[in-house]
C-alpha atoms as a PDB file:
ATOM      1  CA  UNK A   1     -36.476 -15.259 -11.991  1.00  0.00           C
ATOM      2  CA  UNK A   2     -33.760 -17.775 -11.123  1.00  0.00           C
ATOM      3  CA  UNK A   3     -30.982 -16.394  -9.958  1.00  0.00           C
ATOM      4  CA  UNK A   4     -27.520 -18.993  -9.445  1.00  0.00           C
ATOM      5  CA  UNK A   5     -24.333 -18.194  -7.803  1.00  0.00           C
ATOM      6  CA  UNK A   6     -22.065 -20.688  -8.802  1.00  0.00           C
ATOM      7  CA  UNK A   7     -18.659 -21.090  -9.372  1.00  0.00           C
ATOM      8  CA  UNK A   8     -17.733 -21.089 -13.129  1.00  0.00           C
ATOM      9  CA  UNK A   9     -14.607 -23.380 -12.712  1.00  0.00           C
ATOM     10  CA  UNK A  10     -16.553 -26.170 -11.021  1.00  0.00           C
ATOM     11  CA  UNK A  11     -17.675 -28.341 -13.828  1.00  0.00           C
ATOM     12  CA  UNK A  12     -20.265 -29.825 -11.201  1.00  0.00           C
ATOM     13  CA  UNK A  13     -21.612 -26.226 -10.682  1.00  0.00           C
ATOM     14  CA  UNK A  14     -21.548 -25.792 -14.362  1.00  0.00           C
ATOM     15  CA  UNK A  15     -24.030 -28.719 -14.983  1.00  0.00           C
ATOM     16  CA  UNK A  16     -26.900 -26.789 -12.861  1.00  0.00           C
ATOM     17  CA  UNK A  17     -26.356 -23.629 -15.105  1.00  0.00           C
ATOM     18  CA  UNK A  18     -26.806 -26.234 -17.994  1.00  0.00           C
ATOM     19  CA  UNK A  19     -30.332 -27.345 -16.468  1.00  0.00           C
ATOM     20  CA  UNK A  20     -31.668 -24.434 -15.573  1.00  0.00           C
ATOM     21  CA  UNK A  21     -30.733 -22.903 -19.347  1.00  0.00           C
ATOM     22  CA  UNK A  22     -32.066 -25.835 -20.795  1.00  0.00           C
ATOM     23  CA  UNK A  23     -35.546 -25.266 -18.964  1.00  0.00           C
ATOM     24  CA  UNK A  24     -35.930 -21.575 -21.030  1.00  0.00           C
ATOM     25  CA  UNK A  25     -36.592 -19.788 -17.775  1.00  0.00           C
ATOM     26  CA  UNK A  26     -35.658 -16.695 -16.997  1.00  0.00           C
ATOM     27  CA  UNK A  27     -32.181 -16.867 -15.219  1.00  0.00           C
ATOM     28  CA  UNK A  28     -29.433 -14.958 -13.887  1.00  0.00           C
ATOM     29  CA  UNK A  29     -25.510 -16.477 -13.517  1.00  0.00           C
ATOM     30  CA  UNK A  30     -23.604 -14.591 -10.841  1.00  0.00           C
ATOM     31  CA  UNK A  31     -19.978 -15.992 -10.909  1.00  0.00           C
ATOM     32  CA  UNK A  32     -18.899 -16.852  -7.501  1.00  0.00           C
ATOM     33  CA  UNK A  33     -14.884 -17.740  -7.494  1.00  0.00           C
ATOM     34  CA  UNK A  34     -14.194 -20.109  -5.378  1.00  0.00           C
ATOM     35  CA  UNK A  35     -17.317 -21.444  -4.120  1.00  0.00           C
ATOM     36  CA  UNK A  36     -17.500 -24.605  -2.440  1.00  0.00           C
ATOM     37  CA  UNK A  37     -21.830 -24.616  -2.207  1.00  0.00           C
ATOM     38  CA  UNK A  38     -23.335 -23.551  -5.236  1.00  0.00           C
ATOM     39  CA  UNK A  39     -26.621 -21.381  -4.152  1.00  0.00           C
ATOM     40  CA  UNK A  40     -30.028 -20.483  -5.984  1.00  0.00           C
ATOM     41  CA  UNK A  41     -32.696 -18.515  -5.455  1.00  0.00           C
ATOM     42  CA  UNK A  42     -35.619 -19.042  -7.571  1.00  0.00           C
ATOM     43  CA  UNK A  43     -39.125 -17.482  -6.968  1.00  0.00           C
ATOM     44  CA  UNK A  44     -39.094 -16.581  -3.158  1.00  0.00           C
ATOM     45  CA  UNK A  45     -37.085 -19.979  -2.610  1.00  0.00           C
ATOM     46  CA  UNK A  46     -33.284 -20.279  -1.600  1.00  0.00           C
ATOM     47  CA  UNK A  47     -31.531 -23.586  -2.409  1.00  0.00           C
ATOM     48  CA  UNK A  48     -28.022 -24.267  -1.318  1.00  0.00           C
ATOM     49  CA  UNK A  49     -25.477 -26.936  -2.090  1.00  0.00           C
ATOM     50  CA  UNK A  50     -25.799 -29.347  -4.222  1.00  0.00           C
ATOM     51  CA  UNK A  51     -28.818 -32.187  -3.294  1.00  0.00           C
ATOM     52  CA  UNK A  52     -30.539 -28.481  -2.226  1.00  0.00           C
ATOM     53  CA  UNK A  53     -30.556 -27.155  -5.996  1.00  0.00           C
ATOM     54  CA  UNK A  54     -31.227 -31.012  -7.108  1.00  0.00           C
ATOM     55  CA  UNK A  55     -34.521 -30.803  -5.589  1.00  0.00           C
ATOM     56  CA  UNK A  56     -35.576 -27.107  -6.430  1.00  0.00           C
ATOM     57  CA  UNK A  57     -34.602 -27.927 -10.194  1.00  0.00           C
ATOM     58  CA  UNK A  58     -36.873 -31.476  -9.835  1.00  0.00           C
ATOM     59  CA  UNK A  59     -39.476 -28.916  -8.646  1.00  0.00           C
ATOM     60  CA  UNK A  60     -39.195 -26.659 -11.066  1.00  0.00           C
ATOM     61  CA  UNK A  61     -39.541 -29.159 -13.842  1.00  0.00           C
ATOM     62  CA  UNK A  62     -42.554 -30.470 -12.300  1.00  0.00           C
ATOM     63  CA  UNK A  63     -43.893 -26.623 -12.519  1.00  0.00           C
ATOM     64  CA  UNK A  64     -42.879 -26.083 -16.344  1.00  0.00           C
ATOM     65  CA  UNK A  65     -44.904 -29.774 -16.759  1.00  0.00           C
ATOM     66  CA  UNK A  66     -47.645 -28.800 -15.501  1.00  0.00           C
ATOM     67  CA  UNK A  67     -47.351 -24.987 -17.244  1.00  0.00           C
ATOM     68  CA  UNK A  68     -47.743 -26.778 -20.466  1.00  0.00           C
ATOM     69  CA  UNK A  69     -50.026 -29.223 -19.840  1.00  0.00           C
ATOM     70  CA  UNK A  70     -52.576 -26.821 -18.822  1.00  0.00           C
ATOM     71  CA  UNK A  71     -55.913 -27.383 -20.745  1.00  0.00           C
ATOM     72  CA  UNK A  72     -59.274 -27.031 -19.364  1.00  0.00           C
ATOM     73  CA  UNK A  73     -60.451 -30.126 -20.115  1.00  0.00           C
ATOM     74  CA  UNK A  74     -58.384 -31.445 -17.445  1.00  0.00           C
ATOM     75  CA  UNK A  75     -60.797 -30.211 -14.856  1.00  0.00           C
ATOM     76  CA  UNK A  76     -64.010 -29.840 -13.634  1.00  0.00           C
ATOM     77  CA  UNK A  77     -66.239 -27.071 -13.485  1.00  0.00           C
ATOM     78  CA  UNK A  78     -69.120 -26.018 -11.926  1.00  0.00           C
ATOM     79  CA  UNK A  79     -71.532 -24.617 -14.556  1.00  0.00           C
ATOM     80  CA  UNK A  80     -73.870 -22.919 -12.153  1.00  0.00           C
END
């Protein structure tokens, strides 16, 4: 689960709430008023500010990728 603490007056903070709901993963908002650096935690991993929770969310589109792409004929296997 993701779980961001972000400031719900910061239209900047707003926008990462906006990616992560437009992933469809499981997520959790937890106002924070008057936050300067937005945080998220997101499967054992803590981002926080900004460029921090830029790269988690380019990771975690790489992992939702991949989730879909999944097929078997993608690798190889040993048929031993």
């Amino acid at each position: 689960m993701i779980i961001l603490n972000i400031d719900k007056k910061d239209p900047e903070q707003l926008k990462i709430a906006e990616q992560i709901q437009s992933m469809s993963l499981t997520h959790k908002l937890e106002p924070q008023e008057d936050s300067m650096l937005p945080k998220m935690n997101a499967y054992g991993k803590e981002y926080i500010g900004f460029e921090s929770i830029s790269n988690g969310i380019l990771e975690l589109e790489q992992l939702v990728k991949d989730w879909y792409e999944c097929r078997c004929d993608k690798y190889e296997f040993d048929e031993q």
